[in-house]
PDB file of N, CA and C in Angstrom:
ATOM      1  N   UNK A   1     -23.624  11.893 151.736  1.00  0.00           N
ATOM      2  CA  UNK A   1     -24.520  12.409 150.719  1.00  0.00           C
ATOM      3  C   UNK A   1     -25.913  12.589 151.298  1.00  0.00           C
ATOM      4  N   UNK A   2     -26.811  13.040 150.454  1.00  0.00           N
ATOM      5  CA  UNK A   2     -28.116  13.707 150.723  1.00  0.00           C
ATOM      6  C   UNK A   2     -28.732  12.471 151.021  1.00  0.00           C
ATOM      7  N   UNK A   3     -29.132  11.337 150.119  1.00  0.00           N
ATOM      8  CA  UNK A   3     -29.549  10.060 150.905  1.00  0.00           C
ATOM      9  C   UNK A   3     -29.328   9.559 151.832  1.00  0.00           C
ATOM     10  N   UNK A   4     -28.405   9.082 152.062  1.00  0.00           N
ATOM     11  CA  UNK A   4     -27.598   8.377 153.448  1.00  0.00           C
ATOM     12  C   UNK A   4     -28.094   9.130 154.403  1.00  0.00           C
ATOM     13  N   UNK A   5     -27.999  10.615 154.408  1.00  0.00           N
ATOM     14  CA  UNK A   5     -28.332  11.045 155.433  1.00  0.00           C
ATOM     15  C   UNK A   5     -29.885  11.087 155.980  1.00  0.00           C
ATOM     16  N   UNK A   6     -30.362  11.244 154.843  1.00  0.00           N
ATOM     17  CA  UNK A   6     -32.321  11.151 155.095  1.00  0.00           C
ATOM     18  C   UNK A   6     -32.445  10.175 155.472  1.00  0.00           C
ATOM     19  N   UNK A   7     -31.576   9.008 155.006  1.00  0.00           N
ATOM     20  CA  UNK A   7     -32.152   7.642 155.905  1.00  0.00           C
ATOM     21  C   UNK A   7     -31.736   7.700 157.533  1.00  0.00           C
ATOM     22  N   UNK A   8     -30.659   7.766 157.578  1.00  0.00           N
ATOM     23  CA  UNK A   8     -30.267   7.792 158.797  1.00  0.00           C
ATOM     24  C   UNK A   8     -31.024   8.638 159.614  1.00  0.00           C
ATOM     25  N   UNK A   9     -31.377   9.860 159.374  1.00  0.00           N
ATOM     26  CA  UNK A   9     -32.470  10.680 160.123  1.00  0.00           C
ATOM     27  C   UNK A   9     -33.918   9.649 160.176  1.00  0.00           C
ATOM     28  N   UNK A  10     -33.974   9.449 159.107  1.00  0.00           N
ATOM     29  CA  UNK A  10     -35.615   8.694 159.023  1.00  0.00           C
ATOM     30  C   UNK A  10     -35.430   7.197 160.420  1.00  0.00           C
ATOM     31  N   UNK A  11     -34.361   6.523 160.123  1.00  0.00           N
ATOM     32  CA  UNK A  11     -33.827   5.954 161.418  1.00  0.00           C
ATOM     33  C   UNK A  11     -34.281   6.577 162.433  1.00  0.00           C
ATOM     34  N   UNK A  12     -33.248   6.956 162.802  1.00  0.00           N
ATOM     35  CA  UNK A  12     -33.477   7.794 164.187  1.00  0.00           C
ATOM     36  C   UNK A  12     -34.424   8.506 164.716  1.00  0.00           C
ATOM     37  N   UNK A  13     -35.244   8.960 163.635  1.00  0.00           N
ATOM     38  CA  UNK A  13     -36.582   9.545 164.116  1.00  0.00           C
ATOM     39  C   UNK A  13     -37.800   8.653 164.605  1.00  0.00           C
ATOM     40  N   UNK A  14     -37.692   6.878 163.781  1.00  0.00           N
ATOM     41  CA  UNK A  14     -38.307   6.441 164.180  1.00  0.00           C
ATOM     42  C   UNK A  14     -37.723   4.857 165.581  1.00  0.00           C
ATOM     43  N   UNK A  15     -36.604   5.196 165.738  1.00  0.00           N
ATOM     44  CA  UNK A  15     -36.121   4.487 166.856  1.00  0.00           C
ATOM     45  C   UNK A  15     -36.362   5.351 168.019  1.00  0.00           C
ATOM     46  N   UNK A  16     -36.242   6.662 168.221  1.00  0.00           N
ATOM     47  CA  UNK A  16     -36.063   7.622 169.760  1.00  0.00           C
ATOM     48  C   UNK A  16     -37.497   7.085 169.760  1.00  0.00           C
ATOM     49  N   UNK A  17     -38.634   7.250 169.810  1.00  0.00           N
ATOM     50  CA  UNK A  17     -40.382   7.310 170.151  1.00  0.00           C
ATOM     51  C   UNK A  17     -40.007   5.676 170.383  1.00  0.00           C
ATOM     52  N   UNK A  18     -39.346   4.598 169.772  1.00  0.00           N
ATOM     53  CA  UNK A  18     -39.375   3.745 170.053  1.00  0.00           C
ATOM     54  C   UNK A  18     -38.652   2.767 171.264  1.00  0.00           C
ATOM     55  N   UNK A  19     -37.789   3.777 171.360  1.00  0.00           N
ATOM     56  CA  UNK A  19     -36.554   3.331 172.977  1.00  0.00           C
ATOM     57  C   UNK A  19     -37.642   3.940 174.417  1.00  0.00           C
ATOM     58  N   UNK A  20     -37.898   5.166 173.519  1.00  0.00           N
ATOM     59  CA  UNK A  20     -38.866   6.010 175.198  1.00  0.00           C
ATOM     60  C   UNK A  20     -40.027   5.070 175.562  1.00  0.00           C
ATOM     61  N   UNK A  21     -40.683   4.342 174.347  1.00  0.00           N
ATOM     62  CA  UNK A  21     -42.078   3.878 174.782  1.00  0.00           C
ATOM     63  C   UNK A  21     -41.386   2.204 175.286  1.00  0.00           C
ATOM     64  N   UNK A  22     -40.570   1.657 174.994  1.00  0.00           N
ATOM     65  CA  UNK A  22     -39.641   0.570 175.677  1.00  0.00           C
ATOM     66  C   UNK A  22     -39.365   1.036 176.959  1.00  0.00           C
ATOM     67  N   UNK A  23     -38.509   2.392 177.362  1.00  0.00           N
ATOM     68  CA  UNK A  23     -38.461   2.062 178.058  1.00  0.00           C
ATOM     69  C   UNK A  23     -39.345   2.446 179.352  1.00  0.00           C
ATOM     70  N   UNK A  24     -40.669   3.315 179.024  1.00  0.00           N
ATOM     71  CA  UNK A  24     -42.056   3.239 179.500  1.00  0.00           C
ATOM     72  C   UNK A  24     -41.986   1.705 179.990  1.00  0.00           C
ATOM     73  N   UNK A  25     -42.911   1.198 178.749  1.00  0.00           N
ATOM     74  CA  UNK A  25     -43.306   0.060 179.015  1.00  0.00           C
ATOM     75  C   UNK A  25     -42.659  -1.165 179.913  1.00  0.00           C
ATOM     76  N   UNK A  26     -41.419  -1.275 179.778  1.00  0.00           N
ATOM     77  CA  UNK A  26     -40.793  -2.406 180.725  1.00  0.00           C
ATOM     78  C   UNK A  26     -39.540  -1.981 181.978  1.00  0.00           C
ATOM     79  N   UNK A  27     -39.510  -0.663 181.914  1.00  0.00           N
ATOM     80  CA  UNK A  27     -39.004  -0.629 183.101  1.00  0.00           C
ATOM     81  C   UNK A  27     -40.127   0.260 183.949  1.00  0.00           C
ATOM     82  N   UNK A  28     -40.745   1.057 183.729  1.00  0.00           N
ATOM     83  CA  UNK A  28     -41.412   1.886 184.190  1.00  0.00           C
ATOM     84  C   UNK A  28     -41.579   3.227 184.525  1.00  0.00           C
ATOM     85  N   UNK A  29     -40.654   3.565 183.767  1.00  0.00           N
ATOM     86  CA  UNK A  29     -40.082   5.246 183.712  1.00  0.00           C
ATOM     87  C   UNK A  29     -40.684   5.546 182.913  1.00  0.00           C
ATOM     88  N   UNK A  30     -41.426   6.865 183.494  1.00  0.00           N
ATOM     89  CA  UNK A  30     -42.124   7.797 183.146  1.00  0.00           C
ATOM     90  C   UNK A  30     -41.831   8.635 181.804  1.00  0.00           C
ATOM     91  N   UNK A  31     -43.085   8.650 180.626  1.00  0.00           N
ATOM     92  CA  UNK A  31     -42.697   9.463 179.410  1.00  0.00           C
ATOM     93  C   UNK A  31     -41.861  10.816 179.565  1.00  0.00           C
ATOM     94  N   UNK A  32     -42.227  11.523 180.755  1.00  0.00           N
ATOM     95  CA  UNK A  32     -41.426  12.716 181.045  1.00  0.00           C
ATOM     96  C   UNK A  32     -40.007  12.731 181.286  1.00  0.00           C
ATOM     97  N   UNK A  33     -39.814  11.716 181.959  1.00  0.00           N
ATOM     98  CA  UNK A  33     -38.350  11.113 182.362  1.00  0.00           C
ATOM     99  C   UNK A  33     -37.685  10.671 181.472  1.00  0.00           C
ATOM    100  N   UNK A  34     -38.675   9.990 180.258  1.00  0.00           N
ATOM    101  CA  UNK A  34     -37.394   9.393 179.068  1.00  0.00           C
ATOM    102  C   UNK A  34     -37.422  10.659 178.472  1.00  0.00           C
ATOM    103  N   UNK A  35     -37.750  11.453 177.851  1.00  0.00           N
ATOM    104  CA  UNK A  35     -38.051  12.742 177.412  1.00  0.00           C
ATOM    105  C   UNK A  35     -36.803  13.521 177.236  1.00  0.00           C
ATOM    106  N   UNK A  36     -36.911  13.786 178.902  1.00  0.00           N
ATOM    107  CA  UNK A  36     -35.592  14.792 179.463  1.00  0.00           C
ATOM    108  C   UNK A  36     -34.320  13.870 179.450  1.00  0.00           C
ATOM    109  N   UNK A  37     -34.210  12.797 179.716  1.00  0.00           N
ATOM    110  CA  UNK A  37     -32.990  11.872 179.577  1.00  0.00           C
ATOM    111  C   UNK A  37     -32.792  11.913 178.147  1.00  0.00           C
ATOM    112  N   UNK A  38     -33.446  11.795 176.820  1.00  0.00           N
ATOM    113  CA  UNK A  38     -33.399  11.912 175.537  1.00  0.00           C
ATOM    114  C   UNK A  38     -33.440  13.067 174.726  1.00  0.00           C
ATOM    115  N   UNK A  39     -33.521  14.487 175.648  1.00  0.00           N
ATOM    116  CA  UNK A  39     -33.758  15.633 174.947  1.00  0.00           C
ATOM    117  C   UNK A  39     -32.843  16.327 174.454  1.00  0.00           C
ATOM    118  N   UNK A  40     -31.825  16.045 174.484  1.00  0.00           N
ATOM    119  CA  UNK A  40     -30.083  16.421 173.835  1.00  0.00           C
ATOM    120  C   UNK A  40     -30.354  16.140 172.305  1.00  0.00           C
ATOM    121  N   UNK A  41     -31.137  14.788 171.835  1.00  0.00           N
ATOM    122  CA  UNK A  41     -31.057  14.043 170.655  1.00  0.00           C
ATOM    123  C   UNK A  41     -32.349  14.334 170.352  1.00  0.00           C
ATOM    124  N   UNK A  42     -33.184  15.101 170.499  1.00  0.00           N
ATOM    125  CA  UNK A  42     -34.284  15.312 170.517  1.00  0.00           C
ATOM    126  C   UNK A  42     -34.506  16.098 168.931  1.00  0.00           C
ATOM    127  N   UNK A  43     -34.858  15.747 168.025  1.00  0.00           N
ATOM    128  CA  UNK A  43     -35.079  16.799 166.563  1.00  0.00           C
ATOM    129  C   UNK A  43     -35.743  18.237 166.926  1.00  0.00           C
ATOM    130  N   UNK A  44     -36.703  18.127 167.886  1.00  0.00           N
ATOM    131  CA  UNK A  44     -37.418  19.383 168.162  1.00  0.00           C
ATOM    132  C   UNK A  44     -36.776  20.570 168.710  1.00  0.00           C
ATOM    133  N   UNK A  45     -35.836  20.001 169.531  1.00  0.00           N
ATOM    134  CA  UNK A  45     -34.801  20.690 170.110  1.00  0.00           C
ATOM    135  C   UNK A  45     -34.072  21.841 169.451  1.00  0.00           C
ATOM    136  N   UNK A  46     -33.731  20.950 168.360  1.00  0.00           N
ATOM    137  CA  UNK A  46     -32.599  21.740 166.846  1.00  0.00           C
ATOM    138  C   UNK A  46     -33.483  22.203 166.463  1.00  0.00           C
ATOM    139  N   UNK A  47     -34.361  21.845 165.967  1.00  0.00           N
ATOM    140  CA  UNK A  47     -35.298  22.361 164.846  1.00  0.00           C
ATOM    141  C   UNK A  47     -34.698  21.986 163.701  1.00  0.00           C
ATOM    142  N   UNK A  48     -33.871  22.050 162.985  1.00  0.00           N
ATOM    143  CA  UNK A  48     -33.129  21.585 161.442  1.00  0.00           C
ATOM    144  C   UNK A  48     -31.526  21.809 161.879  1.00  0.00           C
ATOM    145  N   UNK A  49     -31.191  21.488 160.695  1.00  0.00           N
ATOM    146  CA  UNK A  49     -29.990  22.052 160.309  1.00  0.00           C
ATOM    147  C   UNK A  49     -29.162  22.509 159.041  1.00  0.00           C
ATOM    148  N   UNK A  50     -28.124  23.319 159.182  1.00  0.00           N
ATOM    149  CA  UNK A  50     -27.955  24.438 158.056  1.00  0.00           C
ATOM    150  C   UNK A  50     -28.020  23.136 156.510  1.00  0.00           C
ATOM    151  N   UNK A  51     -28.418  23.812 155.677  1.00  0.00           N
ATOM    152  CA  UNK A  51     -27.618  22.957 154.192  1.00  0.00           C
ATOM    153  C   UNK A  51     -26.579  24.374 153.580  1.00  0.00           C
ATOM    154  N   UNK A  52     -26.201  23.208 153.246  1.00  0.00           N
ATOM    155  CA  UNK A  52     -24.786  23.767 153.029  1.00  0.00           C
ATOM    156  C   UNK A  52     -24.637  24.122 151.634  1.00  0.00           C
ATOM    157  N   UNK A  53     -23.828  25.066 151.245  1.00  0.00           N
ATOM    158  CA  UNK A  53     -23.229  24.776 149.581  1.00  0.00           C
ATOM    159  C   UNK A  53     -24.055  26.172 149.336  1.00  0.00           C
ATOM    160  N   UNK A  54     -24.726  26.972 149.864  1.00  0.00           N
ATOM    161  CA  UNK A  54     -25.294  27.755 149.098  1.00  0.00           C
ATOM    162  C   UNK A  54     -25.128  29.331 149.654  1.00  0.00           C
ATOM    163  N   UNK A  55     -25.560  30.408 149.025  1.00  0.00           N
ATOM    164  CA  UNK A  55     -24.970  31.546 149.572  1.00  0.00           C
ATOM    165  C   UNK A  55     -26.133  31.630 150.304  1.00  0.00           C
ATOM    166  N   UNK A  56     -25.746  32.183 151.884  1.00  0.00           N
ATOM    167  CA  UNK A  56     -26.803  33.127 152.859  1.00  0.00           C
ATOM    168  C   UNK A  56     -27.283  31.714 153.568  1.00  0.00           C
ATOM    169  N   UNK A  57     -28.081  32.375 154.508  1.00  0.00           N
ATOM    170  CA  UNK A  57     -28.611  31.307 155.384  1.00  0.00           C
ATOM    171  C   UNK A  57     -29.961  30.377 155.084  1.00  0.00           C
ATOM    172  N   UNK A  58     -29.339  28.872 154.993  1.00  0.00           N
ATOM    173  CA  UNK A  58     -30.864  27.824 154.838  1.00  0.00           C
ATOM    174  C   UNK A  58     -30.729  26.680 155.696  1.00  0.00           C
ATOM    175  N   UNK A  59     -32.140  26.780 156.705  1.00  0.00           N
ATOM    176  CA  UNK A  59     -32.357  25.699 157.135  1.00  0.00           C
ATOM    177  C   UNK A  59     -33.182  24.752 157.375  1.00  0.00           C
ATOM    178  N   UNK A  60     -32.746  23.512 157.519  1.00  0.00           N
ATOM    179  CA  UNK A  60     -33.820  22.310 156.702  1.00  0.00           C
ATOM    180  C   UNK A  60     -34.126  22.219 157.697  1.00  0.00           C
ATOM    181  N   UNK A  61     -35.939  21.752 158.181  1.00  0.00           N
ATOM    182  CA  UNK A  61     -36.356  21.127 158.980  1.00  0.00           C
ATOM    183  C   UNK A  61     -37.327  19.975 158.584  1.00  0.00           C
ATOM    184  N   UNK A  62     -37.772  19.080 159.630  1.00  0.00           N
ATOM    185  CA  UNK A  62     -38.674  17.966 159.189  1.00  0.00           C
ATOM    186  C   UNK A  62     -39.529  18.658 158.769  1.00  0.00           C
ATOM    187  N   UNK A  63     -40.111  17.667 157.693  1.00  0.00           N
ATOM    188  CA  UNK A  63     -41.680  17.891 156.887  1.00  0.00           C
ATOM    189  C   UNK A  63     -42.945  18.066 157.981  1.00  0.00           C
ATOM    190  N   UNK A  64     -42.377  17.281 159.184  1.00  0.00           N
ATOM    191  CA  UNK A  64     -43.304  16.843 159.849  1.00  0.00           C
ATOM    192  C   UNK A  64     -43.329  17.489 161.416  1.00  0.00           C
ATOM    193  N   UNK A  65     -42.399  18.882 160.891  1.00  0.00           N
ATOM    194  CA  UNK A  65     -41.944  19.684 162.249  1.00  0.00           C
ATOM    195  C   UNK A  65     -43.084  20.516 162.818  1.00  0.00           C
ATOM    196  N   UNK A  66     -43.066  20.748 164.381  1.00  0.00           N
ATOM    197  CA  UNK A  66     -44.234  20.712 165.041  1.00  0.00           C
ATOM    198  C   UNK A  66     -43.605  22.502 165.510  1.00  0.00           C
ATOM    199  N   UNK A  67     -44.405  23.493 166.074  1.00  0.00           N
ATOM    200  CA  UNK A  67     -44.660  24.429 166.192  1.00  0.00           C
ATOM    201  C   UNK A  67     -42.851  24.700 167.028  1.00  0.00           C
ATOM    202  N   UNK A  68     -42.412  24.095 167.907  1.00  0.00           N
ATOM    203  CA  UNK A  68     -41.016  24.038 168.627  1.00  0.00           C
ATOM    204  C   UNK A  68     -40.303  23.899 167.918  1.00  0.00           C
ATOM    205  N   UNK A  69     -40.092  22.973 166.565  1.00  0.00           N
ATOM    206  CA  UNK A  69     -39.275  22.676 165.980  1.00  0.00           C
ATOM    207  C   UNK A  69     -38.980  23.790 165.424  1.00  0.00           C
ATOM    208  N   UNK A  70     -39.841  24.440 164.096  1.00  0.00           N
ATOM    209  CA  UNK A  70     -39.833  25.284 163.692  1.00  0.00           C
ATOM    210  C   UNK A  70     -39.743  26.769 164.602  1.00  0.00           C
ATOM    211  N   UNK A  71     -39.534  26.954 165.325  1.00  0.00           N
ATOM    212  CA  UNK A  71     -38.962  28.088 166.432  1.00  0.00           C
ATOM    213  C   UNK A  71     -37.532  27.772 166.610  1.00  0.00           C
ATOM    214  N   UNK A  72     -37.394  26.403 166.990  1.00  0.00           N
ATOM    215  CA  UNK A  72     -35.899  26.427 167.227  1.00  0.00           C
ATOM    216  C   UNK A  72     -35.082  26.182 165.894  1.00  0.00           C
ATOM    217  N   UNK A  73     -35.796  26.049 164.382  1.00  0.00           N
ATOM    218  CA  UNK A  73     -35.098  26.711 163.501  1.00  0.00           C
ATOM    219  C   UNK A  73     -34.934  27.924 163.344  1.00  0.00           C
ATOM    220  N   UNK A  74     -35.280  28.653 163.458  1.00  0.00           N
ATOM    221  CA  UNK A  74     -35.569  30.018 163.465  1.00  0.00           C
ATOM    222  C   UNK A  74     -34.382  30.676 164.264  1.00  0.00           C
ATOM    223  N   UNK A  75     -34.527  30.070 165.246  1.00  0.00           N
ATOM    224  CA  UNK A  75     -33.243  30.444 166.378  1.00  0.00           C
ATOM    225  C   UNK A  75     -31.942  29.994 165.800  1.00  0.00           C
ATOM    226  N   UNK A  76     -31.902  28.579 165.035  1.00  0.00           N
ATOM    227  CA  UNK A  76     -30.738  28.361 164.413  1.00  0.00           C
ATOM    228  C   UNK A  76     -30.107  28.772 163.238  1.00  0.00           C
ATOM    229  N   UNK A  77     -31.019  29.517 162.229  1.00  0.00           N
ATOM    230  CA  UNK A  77     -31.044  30.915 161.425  1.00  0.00           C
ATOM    231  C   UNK A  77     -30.475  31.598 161.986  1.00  0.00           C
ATOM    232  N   UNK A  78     -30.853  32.309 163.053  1.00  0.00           N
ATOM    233  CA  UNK A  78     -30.485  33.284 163.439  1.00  0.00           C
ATOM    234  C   UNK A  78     -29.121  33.541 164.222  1.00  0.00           C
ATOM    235  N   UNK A  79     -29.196  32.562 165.062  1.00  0.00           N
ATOM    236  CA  UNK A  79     -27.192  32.084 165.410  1.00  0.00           C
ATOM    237  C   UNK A  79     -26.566  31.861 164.092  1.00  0.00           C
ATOM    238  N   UNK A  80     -27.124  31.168 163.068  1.00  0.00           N
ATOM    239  CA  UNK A  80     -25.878  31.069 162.024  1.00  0.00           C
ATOM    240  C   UNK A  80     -25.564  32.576 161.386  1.00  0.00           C
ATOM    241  N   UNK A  81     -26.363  33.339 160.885  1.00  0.00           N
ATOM    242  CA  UNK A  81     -26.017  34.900 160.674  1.00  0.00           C
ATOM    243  C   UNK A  81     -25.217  34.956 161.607  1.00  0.00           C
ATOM    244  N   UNK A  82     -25.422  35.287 162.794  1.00  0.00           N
ATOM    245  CA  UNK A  82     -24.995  36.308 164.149  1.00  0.00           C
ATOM    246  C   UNK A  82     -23.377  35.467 164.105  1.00  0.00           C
ATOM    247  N   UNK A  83     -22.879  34.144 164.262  1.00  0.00           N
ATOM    248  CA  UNK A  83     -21.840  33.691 164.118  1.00  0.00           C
ATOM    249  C   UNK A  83     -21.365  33.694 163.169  1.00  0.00           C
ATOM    250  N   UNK A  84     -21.725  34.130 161.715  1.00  0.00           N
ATOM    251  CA  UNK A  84     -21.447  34.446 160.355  1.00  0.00           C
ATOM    252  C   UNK A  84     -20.584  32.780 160.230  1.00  0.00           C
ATOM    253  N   UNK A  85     -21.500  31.931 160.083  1.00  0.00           N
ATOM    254  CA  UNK A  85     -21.516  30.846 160.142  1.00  0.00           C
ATOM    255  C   UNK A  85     -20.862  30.707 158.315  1.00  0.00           C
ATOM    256  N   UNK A  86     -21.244  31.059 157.808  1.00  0.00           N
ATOM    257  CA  UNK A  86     -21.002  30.298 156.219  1.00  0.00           C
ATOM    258  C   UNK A  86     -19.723  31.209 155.760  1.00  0.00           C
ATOM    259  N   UNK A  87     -19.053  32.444 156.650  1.00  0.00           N
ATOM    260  CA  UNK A  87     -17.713  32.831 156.102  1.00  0.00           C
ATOM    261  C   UNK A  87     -16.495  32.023 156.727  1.00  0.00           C
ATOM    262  N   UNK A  88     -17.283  31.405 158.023  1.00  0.00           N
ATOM    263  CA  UNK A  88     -16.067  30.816 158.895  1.00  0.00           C
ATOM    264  C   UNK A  88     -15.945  29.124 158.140  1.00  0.00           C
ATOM    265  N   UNK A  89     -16.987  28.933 157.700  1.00  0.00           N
ATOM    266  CA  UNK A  89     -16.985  27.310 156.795  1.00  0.00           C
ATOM    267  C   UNK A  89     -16.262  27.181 156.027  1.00  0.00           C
ATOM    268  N   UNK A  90     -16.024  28.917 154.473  1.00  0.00           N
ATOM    269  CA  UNK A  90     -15.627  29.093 153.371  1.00  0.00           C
ATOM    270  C   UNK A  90     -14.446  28.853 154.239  1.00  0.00           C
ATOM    271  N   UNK A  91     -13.931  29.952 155.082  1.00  0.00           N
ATOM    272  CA  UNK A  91     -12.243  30.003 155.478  1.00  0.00           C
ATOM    273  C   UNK A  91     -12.052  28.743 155.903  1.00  0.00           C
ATOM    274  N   UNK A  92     -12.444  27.818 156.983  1.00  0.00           N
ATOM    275  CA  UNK A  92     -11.872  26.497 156.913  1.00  0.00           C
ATOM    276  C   UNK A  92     -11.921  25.483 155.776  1.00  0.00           C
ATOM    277  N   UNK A  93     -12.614  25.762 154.799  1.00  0.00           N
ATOM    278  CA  UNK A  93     -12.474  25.246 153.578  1.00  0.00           C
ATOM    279  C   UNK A  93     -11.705  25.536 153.350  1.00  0.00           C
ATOM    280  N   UNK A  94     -11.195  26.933 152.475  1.00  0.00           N
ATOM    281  CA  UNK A  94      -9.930  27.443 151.846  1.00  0.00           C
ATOM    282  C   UNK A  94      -8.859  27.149 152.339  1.00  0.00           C
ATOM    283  N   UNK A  95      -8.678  27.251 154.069  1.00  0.00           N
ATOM    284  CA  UNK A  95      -7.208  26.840 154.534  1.00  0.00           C
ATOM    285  C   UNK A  95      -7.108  25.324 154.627  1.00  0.00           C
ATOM    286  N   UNK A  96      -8.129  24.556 154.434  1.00  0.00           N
ATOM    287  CA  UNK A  96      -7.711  23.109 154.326  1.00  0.00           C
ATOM    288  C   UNK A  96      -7.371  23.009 153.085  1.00  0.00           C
ATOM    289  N   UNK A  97      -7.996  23.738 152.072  1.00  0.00           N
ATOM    290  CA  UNK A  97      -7.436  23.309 150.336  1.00  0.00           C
ATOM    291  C   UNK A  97      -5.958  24.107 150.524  1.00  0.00           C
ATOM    292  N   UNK A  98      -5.955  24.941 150.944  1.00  0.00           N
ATOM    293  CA  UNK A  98      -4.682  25.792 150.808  1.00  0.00           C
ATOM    294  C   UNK A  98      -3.025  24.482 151.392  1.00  0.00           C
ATOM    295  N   UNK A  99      -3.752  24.270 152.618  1.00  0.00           N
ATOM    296  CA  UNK A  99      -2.306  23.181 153.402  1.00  0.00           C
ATOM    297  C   UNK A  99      -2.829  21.825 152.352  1.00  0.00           C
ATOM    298  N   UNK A 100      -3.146  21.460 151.624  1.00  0.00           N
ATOM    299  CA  UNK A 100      -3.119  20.265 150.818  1.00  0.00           C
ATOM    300  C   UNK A 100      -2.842  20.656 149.430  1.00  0.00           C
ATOM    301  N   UNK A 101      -2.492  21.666 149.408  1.00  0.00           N
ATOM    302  CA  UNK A 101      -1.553  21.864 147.889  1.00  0.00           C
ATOM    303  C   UNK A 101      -0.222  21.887 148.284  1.00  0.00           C
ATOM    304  N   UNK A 102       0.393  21.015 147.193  1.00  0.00           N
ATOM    305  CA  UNK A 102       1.964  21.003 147.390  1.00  0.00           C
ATOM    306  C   UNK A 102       2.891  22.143 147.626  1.00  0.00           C
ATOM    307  N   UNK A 103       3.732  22.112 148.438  1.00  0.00           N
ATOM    308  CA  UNK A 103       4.713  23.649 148.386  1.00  0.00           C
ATOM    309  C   UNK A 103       5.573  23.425 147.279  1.00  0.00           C
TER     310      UNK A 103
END
């Protein structure tokens, strides 16, 4: 659900700044270095992601999204059109309701 998940983001948003500056501080690796070792999981990276349930393309980003973020939503807009992202969701919806009705 919509909660669970804001927390869990709100988590994670404030543990990553907190593992990089750990592991700054006591091993000695460089902010740049935890950075790129952490940039897979990185929010800025994504920029958001789709919400679902509604017709056409929407995507959520942090309140608190910084000039990258919001670009790489933009980009993820724009792959979800171009992959026609929300007809291929409906059809794996439908064929999962379809094989879970009785023959």
């Amino acid at each position: 659900d919509g909660f669970t998940g804001n927390v869990v983001l709100k988590f994670y948003e404030a543990v990553l700044p907190m593992i990089g500056k750990m592991l700054h501080e006591s091993a000695g690796i460089s902010p740049d270095a935890v950075y790129q070792a952490l940039r897979s999981i990185n929010s800025d990276e994504h920029g958001g992601a789709p919400l679902l349930g509604v017709q056409g393309v929407s995507i959520i980003a942090h309140g608190n999204a910084n000039p990258q973020a919001i670009m790489n939503a933009v980009k993820a807009a724009v792959r979800s059109v171009e992959t026609n992202m929300n007809d291929l969701i409906g059809k794996r919806l439908a064929e999962s309701a379809a094989a879970r009705q009785p023959a």
